[in-house]
N, C-alpha and C. Protein backbone atom coordinates (compact mmCIF):
# COMPACT_ATOMS: atom_id res chain seq x y z
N UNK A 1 -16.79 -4.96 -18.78
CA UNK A 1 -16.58 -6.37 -18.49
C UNK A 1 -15.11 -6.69 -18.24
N UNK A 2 -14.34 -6.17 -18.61
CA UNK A 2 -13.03 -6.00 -18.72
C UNK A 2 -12.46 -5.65 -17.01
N UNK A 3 -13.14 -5.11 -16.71
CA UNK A 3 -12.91 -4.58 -15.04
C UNK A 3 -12.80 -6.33 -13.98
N UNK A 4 -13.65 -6.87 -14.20
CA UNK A 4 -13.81 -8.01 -13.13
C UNK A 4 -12.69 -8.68 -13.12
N UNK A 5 -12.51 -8.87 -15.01
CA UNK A 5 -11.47 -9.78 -15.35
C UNK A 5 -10.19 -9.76 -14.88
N UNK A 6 -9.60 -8.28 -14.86
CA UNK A 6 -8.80 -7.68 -14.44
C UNK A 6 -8.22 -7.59 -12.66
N UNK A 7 -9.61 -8.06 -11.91
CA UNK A 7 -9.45 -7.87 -10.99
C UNK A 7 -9.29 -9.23 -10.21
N UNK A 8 -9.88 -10.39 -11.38
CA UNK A 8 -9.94 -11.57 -10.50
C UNK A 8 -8.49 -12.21 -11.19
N UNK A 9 -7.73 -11.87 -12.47
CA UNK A 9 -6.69 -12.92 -13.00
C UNK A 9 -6.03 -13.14 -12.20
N UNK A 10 -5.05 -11.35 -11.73
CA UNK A 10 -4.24 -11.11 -10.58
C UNK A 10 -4.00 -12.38 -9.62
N UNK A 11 -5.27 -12.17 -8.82
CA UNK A 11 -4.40 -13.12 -7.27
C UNK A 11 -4.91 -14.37 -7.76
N UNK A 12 -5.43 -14.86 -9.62
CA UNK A 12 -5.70 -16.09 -9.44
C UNK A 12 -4.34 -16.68 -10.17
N UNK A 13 -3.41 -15.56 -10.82
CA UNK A 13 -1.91 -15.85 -11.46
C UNK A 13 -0.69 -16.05 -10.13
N UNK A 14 -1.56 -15.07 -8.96
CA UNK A 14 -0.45 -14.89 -7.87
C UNK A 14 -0.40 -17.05 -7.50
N UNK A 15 -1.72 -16.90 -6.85
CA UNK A 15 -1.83 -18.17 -6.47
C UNK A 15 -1.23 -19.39 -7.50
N UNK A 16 -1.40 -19.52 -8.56
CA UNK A 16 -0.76 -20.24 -9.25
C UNK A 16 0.72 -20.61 -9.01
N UNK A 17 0.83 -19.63 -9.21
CA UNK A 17 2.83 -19.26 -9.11
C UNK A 17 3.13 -19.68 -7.88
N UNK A 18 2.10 -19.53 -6.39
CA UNK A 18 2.48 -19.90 -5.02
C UNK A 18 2.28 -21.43 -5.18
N UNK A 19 1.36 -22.24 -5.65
CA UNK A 19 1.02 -23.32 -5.84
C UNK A 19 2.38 -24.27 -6.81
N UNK A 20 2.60 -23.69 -7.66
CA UNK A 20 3.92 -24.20 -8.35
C UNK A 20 5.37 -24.08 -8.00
N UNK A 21 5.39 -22.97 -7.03
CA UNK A 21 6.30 -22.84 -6.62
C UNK A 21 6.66 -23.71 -5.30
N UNK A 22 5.52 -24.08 -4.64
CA UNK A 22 5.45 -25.08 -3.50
C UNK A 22 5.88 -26.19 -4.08
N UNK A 23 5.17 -26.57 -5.14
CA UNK A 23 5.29 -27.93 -5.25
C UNK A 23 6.86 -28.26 -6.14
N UNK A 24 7.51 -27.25 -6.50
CA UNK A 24 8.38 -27.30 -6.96
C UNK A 24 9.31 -27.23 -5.98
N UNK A 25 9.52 -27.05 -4.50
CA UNK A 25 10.46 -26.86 -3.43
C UNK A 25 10.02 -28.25 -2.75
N UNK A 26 8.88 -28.51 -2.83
CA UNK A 26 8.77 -29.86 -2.04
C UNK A 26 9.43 -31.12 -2.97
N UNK A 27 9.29 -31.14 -3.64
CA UNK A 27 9.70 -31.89 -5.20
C UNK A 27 11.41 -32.00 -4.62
N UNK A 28 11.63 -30.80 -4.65
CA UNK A 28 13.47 -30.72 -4.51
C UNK A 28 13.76 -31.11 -2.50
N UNK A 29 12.58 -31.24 -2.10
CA UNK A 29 13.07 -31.44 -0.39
C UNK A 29 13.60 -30.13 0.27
N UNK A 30 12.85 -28.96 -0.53
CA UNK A 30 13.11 -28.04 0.53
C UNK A 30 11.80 -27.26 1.59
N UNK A 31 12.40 -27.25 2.51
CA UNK A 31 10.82 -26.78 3.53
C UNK A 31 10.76 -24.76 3.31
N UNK A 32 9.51 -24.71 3.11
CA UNK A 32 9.86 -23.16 2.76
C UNK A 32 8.82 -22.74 3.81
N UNK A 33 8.32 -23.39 5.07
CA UNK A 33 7.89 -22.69 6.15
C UNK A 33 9.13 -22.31 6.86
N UNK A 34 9.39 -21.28 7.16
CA UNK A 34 10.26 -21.00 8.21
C UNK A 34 9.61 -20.54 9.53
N UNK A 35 10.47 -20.19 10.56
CA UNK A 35 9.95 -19.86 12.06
C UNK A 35 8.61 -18.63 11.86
N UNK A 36 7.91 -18.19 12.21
CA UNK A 36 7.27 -16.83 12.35
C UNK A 36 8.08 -16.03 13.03
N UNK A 37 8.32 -14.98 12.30
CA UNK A 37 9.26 -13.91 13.45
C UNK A 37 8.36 -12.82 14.08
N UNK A 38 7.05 -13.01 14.33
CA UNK A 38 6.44 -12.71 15.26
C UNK A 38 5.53 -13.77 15.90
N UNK A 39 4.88 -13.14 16.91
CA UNK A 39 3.99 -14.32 17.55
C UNK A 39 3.16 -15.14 16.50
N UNK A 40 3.41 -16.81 16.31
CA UNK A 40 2.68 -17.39 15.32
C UNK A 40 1.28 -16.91 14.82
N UNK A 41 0.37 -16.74 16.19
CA UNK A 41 -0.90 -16.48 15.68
C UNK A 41 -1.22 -15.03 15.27
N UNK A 42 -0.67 -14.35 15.49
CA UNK A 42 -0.52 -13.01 15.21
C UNK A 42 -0.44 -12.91 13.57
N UNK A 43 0.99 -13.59 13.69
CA UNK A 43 1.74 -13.86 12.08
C UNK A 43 0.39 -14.63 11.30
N UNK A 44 0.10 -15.54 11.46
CA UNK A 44 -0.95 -16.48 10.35
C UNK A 44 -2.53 -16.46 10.16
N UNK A 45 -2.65 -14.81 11.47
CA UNK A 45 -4.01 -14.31 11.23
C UNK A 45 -3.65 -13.38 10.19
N UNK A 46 -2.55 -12.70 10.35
CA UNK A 46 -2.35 -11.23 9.50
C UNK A 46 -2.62 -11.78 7.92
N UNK A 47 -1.75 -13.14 7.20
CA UNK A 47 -2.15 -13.56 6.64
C UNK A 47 -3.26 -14.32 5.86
N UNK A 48 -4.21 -14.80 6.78
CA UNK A 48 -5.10 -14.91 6.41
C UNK A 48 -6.42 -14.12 6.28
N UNK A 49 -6.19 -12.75 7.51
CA UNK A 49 -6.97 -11.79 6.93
C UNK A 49 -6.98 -11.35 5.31
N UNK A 50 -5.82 -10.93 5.00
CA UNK A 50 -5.48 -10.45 3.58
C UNK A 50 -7.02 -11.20 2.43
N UNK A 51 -7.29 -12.05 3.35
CA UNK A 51 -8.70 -12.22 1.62
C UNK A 51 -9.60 -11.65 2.22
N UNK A 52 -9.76 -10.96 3.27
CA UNK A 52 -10.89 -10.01 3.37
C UNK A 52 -10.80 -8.80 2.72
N UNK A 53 -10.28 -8.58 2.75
CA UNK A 53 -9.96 -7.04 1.42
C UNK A 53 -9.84 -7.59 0.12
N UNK A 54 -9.16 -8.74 -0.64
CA UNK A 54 -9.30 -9.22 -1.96
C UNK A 54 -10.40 -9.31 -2.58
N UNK A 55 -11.41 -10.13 -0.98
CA UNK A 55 -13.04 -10.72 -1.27
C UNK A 55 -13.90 -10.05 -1.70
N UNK A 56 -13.39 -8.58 -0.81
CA UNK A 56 -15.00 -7.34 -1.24
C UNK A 56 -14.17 -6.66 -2.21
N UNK A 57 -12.71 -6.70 -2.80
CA UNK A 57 -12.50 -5.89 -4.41
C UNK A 57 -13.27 -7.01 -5.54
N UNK A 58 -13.43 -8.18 -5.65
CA UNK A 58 -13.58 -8.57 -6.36
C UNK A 58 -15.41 -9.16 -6.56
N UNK A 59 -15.90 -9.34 -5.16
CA UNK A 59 -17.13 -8.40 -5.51
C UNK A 59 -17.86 -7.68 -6.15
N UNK A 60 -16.94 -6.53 -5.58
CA UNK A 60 -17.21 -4.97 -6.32
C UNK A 60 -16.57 -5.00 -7.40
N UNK A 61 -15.83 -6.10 -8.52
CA UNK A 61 -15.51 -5.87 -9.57
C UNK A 61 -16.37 -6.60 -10.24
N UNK A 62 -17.16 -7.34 -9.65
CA UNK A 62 -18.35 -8.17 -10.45
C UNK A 62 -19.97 -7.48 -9.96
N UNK A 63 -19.97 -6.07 -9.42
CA UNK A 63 -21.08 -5.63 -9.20
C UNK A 63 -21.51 -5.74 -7.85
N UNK A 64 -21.30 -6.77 -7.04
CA UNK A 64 -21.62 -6.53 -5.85
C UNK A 64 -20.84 -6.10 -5.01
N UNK A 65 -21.59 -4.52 -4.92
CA UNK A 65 -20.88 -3.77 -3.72
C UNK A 65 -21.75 -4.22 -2.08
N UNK A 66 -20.77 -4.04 -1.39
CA UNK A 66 -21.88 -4.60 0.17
C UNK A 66 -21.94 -3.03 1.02
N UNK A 67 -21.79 -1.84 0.10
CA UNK A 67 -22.13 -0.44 0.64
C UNK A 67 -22.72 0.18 -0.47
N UNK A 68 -23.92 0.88 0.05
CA UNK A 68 -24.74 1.62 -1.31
C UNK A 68 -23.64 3.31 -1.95
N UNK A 69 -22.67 2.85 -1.65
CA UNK A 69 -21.98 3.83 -2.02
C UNK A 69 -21.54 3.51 -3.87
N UNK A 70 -21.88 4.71 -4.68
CA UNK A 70 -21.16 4.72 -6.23
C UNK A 70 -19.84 5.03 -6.52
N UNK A 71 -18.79 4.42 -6.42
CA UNK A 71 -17.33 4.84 -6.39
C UNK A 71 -17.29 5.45 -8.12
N UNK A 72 -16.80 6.61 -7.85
CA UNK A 72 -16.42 7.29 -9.13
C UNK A 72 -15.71 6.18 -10.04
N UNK A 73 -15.91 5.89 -11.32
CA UNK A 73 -14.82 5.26 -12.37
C UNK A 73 -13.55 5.63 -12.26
N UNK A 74 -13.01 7.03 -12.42
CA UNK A 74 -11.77 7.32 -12.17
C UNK A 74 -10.95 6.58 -10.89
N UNK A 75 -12.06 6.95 -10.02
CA UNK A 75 -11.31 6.17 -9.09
C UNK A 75 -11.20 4.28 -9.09
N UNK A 76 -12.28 3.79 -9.30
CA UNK A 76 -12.13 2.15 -10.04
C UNK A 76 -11.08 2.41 -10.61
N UNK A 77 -10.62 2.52 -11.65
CA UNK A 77 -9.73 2.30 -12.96
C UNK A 77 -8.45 2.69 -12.10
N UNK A 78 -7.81 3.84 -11.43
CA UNK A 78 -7.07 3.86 -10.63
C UNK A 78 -6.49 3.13 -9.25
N UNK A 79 -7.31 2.67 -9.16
CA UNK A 79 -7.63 1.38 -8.21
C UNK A 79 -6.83 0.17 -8.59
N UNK A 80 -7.30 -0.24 -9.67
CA UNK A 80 -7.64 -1.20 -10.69
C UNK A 80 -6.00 -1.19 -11.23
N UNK A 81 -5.25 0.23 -11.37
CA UNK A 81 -3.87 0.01 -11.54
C UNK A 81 -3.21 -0.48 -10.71
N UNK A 82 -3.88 -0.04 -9.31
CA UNK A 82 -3.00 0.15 -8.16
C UNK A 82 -3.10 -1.76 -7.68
N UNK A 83 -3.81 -1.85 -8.05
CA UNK A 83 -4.44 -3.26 -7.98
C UNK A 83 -3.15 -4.32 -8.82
N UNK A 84 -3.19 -4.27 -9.70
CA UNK A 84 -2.53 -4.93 -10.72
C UNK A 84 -1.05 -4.76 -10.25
N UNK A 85 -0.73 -3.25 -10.16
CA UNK A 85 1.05 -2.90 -10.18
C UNK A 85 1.48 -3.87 -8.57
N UNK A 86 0.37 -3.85 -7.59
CA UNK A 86 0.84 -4.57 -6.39
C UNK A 86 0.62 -6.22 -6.69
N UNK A 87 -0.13 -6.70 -7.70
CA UNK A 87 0.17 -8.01 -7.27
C UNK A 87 1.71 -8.15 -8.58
N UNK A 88 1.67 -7.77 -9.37
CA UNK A 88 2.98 -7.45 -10.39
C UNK A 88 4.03 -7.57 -9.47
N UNK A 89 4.38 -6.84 -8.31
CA UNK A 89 5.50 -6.61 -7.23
C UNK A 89 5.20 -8.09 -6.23
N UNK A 90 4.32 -8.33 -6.00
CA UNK A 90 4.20 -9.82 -5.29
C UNK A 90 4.89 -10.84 -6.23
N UNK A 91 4.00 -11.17 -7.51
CA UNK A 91 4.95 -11.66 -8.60
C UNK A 91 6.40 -12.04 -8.96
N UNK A 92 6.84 -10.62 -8.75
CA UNK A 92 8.11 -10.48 -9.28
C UNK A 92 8.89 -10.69 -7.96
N UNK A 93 8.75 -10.55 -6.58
CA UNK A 93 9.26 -10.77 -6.02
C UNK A 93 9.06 -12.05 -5.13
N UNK A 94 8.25 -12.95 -5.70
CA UNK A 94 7.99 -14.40 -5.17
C UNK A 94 9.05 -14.90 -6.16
N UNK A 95 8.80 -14.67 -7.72
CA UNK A 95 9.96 -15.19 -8.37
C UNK A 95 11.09 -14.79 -8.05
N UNK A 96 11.79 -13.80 -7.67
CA UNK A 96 13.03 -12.91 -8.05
C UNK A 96 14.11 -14.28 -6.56
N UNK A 97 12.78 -14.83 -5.60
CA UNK A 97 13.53 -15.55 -4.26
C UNK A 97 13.55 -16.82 -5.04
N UNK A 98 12.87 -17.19 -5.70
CA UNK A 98 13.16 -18.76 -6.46
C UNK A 98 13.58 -19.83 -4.79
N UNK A 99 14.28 -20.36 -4.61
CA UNK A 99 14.28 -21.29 -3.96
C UNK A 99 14.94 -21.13 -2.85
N UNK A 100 15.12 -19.25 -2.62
CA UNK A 100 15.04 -19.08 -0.75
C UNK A 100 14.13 -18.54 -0.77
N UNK A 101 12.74 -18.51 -1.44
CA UNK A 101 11.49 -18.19 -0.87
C UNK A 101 11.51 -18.97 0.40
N UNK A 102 10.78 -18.33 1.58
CA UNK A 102 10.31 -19.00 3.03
C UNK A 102 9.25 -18.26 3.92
N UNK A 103 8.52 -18.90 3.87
CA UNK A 103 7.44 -17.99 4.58
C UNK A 103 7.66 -17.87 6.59
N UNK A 104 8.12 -16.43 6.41
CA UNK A 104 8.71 -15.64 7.97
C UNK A 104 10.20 -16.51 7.53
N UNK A 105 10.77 -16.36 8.60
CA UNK A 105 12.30 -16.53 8.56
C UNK A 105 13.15 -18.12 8.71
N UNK A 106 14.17 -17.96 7.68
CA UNK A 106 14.22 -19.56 7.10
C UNK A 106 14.95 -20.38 8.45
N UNK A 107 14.61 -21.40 8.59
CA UNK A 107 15.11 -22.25 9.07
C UNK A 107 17.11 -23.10 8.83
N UNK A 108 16.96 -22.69 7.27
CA UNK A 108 18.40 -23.04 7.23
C UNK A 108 18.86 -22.19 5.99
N UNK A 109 20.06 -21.74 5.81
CA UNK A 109 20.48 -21.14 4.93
C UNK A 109 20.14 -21.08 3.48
N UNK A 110 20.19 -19.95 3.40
CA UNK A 110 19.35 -19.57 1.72
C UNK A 110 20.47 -18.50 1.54
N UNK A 111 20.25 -18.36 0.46
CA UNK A 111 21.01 -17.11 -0.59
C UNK A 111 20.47 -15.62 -0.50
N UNK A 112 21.27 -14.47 0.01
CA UNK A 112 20.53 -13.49 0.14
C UNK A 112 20.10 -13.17 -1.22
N UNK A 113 19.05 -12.82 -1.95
CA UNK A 113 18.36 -12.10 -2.75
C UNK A 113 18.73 -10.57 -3.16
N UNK A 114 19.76 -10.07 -3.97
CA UNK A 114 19.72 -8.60 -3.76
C UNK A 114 19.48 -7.81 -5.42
N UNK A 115 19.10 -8.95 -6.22
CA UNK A 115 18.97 -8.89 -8.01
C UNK A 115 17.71 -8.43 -8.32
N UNK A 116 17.68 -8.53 -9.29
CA UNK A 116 16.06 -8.19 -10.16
C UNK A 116 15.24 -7.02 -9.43
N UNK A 117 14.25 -7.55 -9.19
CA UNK A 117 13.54 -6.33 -7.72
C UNK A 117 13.81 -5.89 -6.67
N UNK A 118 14.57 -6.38 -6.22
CA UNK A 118 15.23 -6.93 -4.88
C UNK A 118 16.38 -5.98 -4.92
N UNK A 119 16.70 -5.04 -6.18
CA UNK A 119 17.50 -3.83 -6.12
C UNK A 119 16.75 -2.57 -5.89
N UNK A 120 15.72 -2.83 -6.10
CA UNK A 120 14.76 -1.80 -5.75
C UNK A 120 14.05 -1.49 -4.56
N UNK A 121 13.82 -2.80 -4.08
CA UNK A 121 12.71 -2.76 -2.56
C UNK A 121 13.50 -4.07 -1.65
N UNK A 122 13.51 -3.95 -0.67
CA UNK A 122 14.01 -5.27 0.05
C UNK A 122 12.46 -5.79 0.40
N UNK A 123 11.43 -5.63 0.18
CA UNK A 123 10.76 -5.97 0.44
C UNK A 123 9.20 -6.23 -0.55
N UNK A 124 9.53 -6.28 -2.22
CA UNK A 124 8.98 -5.86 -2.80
C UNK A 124 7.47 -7.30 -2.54
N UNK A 125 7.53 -8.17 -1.76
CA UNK A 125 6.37 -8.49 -2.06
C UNK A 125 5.13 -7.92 -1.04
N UNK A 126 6.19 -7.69 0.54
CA UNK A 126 5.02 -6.50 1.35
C UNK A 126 4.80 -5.63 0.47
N UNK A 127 5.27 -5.13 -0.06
CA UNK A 127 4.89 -3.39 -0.53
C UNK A 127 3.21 -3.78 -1.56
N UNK A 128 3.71 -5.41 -2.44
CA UNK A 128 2.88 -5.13 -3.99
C UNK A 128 1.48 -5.76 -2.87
N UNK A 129 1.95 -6.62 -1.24
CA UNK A 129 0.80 -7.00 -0.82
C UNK A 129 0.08 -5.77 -0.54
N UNK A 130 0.47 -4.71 0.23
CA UNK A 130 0.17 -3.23 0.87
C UNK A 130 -0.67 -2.55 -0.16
N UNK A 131 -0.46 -2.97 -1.20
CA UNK A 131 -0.68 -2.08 -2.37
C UNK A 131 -2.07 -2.57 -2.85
N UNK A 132 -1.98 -4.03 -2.70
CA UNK A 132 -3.48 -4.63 -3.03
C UNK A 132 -4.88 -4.06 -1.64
N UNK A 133 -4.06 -3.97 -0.85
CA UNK A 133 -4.82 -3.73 0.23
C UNK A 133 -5.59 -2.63 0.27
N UNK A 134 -4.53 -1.51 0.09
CA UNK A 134 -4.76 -0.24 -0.54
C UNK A 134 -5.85 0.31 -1.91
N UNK A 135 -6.21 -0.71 -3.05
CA UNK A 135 -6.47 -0.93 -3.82
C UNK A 135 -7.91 -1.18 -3.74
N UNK A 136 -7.54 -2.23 -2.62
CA UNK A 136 -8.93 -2.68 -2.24
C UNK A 136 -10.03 -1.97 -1.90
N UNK A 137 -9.13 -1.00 -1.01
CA UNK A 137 -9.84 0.22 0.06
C UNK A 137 -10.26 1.20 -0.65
N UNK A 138 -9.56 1.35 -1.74
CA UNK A 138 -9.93 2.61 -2.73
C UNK A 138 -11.43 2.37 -3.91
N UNK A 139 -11.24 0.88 -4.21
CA UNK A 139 -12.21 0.26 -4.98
C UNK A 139 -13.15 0.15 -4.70
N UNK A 140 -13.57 -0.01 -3.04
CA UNK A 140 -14.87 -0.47 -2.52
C UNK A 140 -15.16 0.93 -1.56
N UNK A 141 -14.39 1.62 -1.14
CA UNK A 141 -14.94 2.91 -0.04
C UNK A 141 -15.48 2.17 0.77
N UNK A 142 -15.19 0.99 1.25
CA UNK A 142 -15.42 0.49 2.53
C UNK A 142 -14.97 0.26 3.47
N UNK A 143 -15.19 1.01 4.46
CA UNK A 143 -14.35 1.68 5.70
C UNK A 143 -13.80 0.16 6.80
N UNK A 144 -14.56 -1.05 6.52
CA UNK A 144 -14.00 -2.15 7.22
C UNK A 144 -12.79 -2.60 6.08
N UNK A 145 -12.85 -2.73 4.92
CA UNK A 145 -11.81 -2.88 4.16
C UNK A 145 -10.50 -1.89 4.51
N UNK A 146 -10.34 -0.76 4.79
CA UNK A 146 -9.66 0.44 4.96
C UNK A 146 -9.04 -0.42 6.46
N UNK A 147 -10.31 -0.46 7.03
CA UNK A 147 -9.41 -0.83 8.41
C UNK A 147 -8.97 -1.97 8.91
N UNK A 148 -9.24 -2.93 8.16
CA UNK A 148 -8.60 -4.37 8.06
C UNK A 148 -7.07 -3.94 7.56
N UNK A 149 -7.18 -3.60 6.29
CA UNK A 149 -5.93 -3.01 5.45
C UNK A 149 -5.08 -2.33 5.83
N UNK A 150 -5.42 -1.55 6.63
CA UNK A 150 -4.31 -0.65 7.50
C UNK A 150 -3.61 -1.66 9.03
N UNK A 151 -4.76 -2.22 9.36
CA UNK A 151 -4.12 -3.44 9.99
C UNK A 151 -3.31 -4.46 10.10
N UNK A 152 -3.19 -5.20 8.58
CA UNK A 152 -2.75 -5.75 8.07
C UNK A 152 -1.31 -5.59 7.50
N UNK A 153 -1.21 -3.91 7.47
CA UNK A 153 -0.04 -3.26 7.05
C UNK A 153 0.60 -2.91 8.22
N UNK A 154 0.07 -2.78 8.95
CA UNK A 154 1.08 -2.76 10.20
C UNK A 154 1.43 -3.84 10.93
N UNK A 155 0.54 -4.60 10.39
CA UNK A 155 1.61 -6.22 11.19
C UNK A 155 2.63 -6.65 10.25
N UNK A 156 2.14 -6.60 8.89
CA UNK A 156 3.16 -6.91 8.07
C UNK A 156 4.85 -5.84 8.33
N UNK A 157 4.11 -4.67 8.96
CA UNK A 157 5.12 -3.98 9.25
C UNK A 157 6.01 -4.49 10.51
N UNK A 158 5.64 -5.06 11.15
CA UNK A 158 6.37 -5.51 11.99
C UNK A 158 7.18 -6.91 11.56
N UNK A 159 6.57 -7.67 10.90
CA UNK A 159 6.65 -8.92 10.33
C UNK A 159 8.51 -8.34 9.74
N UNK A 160 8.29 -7.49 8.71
CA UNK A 160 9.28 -6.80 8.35
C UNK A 160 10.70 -6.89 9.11
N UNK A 161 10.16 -5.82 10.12
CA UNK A 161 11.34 -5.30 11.21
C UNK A 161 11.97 -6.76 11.94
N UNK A 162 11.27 -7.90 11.86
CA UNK A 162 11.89 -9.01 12.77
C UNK A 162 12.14 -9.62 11.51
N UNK A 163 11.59 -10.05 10.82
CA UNK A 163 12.55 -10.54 9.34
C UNK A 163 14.18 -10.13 9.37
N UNK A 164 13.81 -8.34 9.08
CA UNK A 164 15.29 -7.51 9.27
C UNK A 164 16.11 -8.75 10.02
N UNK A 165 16.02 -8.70 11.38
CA UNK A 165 16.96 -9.04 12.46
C UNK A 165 17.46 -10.95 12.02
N UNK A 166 16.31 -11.31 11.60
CA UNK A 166 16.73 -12.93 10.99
C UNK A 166 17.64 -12.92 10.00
N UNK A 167 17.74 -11.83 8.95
CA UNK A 167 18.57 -11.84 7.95
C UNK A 167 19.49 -11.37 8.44
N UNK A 168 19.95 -10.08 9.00
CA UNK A 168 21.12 -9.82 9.58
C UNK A 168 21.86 -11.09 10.51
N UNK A 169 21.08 -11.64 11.23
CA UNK A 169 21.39 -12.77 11.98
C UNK A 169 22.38 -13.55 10.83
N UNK A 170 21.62 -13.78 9.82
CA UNK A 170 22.11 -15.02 9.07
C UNK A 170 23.40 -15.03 7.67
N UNK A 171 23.24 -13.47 7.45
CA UNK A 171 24.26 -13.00 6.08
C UNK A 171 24.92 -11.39 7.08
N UNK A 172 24.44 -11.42 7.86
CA UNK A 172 25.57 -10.97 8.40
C UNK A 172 25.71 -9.22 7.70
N UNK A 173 27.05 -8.75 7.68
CA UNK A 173 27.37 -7.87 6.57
C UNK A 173 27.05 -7.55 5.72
N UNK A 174 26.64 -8.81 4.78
CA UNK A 174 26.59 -8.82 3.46
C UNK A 174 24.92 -8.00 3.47
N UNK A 175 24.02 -8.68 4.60
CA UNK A 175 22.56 -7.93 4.63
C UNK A 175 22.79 -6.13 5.45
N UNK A 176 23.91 -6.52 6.03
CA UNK A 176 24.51 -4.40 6.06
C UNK A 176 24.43 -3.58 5.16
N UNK A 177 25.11 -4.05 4.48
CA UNK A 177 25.38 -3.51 3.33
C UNK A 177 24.64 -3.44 2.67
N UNK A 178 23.28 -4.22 2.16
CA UNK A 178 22.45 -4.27 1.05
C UNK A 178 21.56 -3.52 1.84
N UNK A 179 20.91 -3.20 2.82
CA UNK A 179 20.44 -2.38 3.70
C UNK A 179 20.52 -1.37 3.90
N UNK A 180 21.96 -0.89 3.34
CA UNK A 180 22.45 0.56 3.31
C UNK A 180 21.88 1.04 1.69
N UNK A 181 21.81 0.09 0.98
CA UNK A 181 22.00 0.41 -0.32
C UNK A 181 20.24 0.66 -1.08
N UNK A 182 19.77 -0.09 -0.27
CA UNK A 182 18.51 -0.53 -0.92
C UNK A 182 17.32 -0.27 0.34
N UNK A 183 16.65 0.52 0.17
CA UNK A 183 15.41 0.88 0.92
C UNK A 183 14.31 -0.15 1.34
N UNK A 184 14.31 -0.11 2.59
CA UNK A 184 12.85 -0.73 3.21
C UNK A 184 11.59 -1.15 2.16
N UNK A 185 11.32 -0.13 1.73
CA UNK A 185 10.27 -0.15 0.79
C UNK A 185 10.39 -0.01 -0.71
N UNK A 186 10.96 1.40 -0.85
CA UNK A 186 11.61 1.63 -2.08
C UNK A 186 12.98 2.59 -1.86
């Protein structure tokens, strides 16, 4: 019983924190949509795909699988880490931006981020999203989950690479340098 629980707190703690954190930037008058640095619809499908892989882990953490396939336990429970440690990295790196969070690239100056997680990954909330995706795919052995997910990771991958160029645009050096120092991913 412990499994579902586990699987549904996650993105219902993520969402919280996105929900408070909105209303806490609107509160202060700051806009945290920024431009899409790829083609809008491109950008806000990639995102909204992402609950098709959440939808069928959590499913399959309440019993309904939508493939007659038996996923080994080992592999659930491993899953189930992989599950948790990626929304943990979403978490920590929605907080770690506090109030230059911006969804795609900001509109007006923010503070580069290079503390807490953000010494570790320049990108730690793609990675903990990648990771749920991944998670997903491993939990359910369902090959449309797998290939949504791998989809999803490669737009986000691009999402990435034009981010890159907005921040360099905007800190200049200072994002040189932290770039040199601190890995894409990890």
């Amino acid at each position: 019983m412990i499994e579902p629980i586990l699987v549904v707190a996650f993105p219902l703690v993520f969402a919280a924190v996105m929900a408070a954190g909105m209303a806490s930037l609107r509160r202060r008058k700051i806009d945290m949509e920024g431009r899409a640095p790829i083609d809008k619809t491109v950008f806000l499908v990639s995102k909204l795909a992402m609950i098709v892989p959440w939808t069928f882990m959590v499913l399959q953490g309440f019993g309904v699988g939508l493939l007659p396939i038996r996923v080994p336990p080992l592999l659930r429970w491993v899953s189930v880490a992989l599950w948790i440690s990626g929304w943990a990295l979403v978490l920590a790196g929605r907080l770690g931006l506090g109030s230059s969070f911006r969804v795609g690239c900001p509109n007006e100056e923010t503070a580069l981020r290079t503390d807490g997680v953000y010494r570790l990954s320049r990108n730690p909330m793609y990675l903990g999203l990648n990771a749920t995706m991944l998670a997903a795919a491993l939990y359910t052995l369902n090959p449309l989950v797998l290939i949504v997910g791998a989809a999803i990771a490669v737009v986000h991958h691009r999402i990435i690479l034009a981010e890159e160029e907005c921040l360099l645009k905007m800190f200049g050096r200072d994002y040189e340098e932290y770039r040199g120092r601190v890995g894409r991913y990890l």
